[in-house]
C-alpha atoms as a PDB file:
ATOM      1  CA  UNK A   1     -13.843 -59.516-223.819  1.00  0.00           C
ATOM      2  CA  UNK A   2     -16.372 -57.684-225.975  1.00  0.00           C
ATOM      3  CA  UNK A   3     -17.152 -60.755-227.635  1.00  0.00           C
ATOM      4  CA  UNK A   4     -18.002 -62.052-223.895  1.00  0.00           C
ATOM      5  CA  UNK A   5     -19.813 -59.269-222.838  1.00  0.00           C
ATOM      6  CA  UNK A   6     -21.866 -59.140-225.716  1.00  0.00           C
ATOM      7  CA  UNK A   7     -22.651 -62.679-225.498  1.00  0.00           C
ATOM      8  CA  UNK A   8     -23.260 -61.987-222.062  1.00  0.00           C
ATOM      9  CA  UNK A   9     -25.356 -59.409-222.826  1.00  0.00           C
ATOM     10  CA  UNK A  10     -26.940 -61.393-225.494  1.00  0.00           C
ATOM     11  CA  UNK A  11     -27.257 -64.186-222.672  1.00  0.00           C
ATOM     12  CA  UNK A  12     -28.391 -61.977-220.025  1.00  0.00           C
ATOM     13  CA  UNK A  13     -31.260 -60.497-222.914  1.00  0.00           C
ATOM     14  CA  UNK A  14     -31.866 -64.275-223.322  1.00  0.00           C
ATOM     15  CA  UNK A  15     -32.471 -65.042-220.102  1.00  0.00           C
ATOM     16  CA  UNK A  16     -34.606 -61.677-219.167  1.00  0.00           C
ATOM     17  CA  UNK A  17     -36.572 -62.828-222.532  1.00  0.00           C
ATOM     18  CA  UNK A  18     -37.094 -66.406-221.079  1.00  0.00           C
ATOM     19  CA  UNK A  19     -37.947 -65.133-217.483  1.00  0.00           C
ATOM     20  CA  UNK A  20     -40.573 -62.847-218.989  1.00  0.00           C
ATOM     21  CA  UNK A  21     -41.645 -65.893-221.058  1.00  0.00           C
ATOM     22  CA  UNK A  22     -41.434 -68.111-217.641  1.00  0.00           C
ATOM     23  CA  UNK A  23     -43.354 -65.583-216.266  1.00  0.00           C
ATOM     24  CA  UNK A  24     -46.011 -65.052-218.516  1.00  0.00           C
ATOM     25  CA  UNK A  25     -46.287 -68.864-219.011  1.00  0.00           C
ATOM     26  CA  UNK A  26     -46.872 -69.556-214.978  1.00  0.00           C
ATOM     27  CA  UNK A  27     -49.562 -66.465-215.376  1.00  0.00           C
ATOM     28  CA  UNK A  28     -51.487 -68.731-218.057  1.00  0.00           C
ATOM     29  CA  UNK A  29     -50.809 -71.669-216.028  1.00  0.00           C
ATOM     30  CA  UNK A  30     -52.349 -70.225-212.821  1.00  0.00           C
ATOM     31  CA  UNK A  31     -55.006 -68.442-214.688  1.00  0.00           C
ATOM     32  CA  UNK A  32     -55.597 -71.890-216.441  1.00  0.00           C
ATOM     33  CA  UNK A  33     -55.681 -73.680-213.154  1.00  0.00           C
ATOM     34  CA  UNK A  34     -57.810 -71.332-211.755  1.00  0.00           C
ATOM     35  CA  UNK A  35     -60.366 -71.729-214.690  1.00  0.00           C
ATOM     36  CA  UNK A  36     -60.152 -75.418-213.681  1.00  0.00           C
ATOM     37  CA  UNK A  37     -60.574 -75.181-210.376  1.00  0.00           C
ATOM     38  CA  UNK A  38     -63.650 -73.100-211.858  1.00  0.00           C
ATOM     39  CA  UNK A  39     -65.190 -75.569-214.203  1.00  0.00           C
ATOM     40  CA  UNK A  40     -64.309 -78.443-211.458  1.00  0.00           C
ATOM     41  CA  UNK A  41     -66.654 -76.496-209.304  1.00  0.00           C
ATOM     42  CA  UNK A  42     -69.225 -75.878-211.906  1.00  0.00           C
ATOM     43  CA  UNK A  43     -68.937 -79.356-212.907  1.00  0.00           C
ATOM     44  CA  UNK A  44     -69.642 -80.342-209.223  1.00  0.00           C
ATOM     45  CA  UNK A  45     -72.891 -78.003-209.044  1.00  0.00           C
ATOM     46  CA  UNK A  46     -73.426 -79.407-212.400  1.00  0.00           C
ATOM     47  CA  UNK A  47     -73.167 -83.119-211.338  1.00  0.00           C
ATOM     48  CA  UNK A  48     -75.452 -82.268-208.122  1.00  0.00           C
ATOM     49  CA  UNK A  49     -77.847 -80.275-210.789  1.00  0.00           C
ATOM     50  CA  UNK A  50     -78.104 -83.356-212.767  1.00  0.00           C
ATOM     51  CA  UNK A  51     -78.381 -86.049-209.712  1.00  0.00           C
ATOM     52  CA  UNK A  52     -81.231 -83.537-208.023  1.00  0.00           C
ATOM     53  CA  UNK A  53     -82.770 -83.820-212.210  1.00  0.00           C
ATOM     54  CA  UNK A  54     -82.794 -87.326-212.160  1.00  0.00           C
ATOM     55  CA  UNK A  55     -84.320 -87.778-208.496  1.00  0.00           C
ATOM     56  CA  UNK A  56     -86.867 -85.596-210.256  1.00  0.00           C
ATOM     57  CA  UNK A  57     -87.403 -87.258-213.290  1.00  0.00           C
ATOM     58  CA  UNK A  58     -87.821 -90.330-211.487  1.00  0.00           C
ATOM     59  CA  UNK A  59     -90.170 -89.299-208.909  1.00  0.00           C
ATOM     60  CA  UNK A  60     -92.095 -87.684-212.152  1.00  0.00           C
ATOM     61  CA  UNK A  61     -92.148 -91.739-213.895  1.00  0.00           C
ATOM     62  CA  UNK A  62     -93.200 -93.047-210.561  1.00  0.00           C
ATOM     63  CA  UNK A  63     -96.226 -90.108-210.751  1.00  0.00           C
ATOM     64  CA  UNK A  64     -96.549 -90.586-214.439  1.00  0.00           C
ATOM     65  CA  UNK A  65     -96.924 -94.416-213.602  1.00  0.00           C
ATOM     66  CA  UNK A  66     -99.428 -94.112-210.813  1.00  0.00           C
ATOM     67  CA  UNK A  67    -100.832 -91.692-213.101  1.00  0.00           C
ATOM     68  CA  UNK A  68    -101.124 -94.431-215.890  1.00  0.00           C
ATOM     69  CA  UNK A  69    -103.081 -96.342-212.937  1.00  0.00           C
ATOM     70  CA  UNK A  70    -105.700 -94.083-211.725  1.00  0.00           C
ATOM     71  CA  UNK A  71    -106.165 -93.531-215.942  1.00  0.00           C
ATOM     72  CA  UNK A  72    -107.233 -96.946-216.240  1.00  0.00           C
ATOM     73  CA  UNK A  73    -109.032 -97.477-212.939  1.00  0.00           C
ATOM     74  CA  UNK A  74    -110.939 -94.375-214.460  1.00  0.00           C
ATOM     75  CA  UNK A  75    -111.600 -96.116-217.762  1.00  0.00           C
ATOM     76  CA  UNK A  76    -112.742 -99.175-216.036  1.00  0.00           C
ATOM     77  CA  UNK A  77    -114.562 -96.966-213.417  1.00  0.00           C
ATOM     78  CA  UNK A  78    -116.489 -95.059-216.489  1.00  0.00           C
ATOM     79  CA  UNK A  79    -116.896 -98.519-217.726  1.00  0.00           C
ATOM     80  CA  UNK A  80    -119.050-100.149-214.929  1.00  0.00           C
ATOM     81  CA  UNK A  81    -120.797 -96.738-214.522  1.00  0.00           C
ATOM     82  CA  UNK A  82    -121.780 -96.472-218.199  1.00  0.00           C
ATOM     83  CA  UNK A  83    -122.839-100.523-217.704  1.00  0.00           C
ATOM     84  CA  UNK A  84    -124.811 -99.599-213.844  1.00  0.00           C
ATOM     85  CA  UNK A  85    -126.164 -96.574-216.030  1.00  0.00           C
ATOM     86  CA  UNK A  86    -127.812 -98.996-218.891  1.00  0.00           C
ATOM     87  CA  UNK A  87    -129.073-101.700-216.164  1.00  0.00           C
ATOM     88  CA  UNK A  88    -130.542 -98.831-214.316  1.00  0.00           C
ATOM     89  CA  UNK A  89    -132.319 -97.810-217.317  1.00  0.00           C
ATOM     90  CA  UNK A  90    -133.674-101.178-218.079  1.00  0.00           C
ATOM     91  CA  UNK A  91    -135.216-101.468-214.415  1.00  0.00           C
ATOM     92  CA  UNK A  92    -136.583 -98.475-215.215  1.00  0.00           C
ATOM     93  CA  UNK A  93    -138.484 -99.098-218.232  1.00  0.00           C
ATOM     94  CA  UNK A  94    -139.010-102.691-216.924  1.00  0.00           C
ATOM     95  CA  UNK A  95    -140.927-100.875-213.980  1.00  0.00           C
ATOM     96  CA  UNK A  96    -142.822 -98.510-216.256  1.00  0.00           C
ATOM     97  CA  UNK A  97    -144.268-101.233-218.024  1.00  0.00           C
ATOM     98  CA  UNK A  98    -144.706-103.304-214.906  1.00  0.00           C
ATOM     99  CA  UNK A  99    -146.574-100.347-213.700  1.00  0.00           C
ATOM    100  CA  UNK A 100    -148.453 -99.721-216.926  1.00  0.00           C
ATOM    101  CA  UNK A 101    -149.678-103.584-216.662  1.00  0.00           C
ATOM    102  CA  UNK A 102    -150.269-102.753-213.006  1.00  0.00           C
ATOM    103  CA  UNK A 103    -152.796-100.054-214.140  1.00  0.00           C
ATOM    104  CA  UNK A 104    -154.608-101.638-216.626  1.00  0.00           C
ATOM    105  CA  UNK A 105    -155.157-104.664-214.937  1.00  0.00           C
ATOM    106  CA  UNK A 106    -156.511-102.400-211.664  1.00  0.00           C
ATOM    107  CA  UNK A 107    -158.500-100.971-214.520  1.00  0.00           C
ATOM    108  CA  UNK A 108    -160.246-104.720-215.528  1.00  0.00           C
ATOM    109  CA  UNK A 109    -159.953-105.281-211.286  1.00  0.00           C
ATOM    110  CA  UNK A 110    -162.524-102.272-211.047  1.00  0.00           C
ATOM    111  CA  UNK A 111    -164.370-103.193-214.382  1.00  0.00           C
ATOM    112  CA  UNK A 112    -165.136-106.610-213.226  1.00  0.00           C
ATOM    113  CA  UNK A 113    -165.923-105.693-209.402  1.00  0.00           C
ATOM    114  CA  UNK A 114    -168.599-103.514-211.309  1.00  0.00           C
ATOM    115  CA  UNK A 115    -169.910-106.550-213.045  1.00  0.00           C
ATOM    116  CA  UNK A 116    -169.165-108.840-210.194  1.00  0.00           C
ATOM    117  CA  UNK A 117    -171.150-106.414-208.205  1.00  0.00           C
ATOM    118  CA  UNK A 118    -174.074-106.188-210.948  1.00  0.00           C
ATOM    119  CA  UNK A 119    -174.138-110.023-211.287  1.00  0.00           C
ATOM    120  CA  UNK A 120    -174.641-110.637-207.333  1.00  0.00           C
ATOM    121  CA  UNK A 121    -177.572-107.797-207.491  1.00  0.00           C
ATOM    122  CA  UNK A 122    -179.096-109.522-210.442  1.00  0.00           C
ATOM    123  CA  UNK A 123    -178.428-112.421-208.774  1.00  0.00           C
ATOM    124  CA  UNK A 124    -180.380-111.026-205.658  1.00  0.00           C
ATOM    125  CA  UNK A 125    -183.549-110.384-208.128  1.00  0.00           C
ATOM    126  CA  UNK A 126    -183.149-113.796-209.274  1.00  0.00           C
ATOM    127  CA  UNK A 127    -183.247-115.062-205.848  1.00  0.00           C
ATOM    128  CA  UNK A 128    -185.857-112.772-204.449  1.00  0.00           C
ATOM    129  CA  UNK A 129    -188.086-114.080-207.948  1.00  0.00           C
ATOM    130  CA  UNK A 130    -187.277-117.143-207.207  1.00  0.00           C
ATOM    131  CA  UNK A 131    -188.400-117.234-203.817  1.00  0.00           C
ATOM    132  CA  UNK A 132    -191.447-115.352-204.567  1.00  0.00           C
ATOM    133  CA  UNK A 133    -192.233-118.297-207.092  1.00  0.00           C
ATOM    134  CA  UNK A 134    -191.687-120.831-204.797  1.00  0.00           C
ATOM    135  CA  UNK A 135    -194.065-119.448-202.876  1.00  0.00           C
ATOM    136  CA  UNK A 136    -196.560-119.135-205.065  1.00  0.00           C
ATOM    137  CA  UNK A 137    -196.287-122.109-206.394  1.00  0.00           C
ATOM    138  CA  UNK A 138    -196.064-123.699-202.851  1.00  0.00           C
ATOM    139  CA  UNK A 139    -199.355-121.889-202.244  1.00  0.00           C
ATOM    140  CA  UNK A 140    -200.535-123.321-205.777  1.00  0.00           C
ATOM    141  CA  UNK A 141    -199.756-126.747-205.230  1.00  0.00           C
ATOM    142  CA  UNK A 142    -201.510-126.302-201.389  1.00  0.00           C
ATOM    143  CA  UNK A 143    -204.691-124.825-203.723  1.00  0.00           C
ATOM    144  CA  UNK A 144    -204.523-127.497-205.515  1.00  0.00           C
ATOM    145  CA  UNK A 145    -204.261-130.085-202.974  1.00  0.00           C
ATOM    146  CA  UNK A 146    -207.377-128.204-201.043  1.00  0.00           C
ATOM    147  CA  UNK A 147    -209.142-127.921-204.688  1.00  0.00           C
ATOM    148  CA  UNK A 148    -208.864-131.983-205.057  1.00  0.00           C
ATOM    149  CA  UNK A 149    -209.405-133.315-201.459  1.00  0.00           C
ATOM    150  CA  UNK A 150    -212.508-131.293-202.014  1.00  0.00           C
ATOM    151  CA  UNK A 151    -213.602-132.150-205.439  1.00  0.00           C
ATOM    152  CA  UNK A 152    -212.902-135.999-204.184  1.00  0.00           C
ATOM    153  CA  UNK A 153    -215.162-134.766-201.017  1.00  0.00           C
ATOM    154  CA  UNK A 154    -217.681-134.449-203.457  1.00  0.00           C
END
C-alpha cells in the first residue's frame, strides 16, 4: 500500500507537474495567439499601408509622366521661341538696312531735286536767252529785209 501511495503520490506529483506544464503551455499558446491576432492586424494596416503606397506611387508615375510631357513641350516650346527669336532678329536687321537704303536714297531724292531744280532754272535762262535772241534776230532779219528793199529802192 505504500508502494501505491507513493506511486500515487508520485502520480498525483506527475500530474500537478503536467497540469502546471498544461497550464503554462495554454498561457504561451494564448499569449502566442494573441501576438497573432496582433501581427494579423498589423499585417492588415500594413497591407492597407502598402495598397494606399502604391495608389500613391502610381498617381506619382502618372505625374512624373505628364511631367515628362510638359518637359518636352517645354523643350520644343524653347525651341520655336529660340527659332521666332533668330527670325525676329533677321527682320530686324533686314529693316535696318532697308531703312538705311531708305535714307540714303531720300538723301540722292533731295540731291537730285536740287539739281533737278537748278537744271529747270538754268533751263529758264536758257529759254529767256533764247527768246531774247529770237527776237533780236527776228528784229535783225526785219532790219535786214527793210535795209535791202531799200538799197534795191535805190
Amino acid at each position: 500500500m505504500n508502494s501505491l501511495r507513493i506511486e500515487v503520490d508520485e502520480a498525483n506529483a506527475t500530474v500537478e507537474d503536467l497540469k502546471a506544464k498544461v497550464k503554462t503551455l495554454e498561457q504561451e499558446n494564448l499569449a502566442k495567439e494573441q501576438e497573432i491576432t496582433s501581427l494579423t492586424h498589423r499585417n492588415q494596416l500594413l497591407e492597407s499601408e502598402v495598397e494606399k503606397i502604391e495608389g500613391n506611387m502610381k498617381e506619382f508615375k502618372d505625374k512624373a509622366d505628364v511631367s515628362a510631357q510638359h518637359d518636352t513641350q517645354n523643350e520644343a516650346l524653347q525651341r520655336r521661341l529660340q527659332l521666332l527669336e533668330e527670325e525676329a532678329e533677321e527682320a530686324d536687321k533686314n529693316l535696318r538696312e532697308t531703312n538705311e537704303k531708305l535714307r540714303q536714297t531720300d538723301v540722292k531724292a533731295g540731291h537730285y531735286e536740287r539739281k533737278v531744280q537748278a537744271l529747270e532754272s538754268s533751263n529758264t535762262q536758257w529759254e529767256s536767252k533764247y527768246e531774247e535772241m529770237a527776237k533780236k534776230y527776228a528784229d535783225l532779219q526785219k532790219e535786214l529785209h527793210d535795209l535791202e528793199v531799200s538799197i534795191s529802192n535805190v
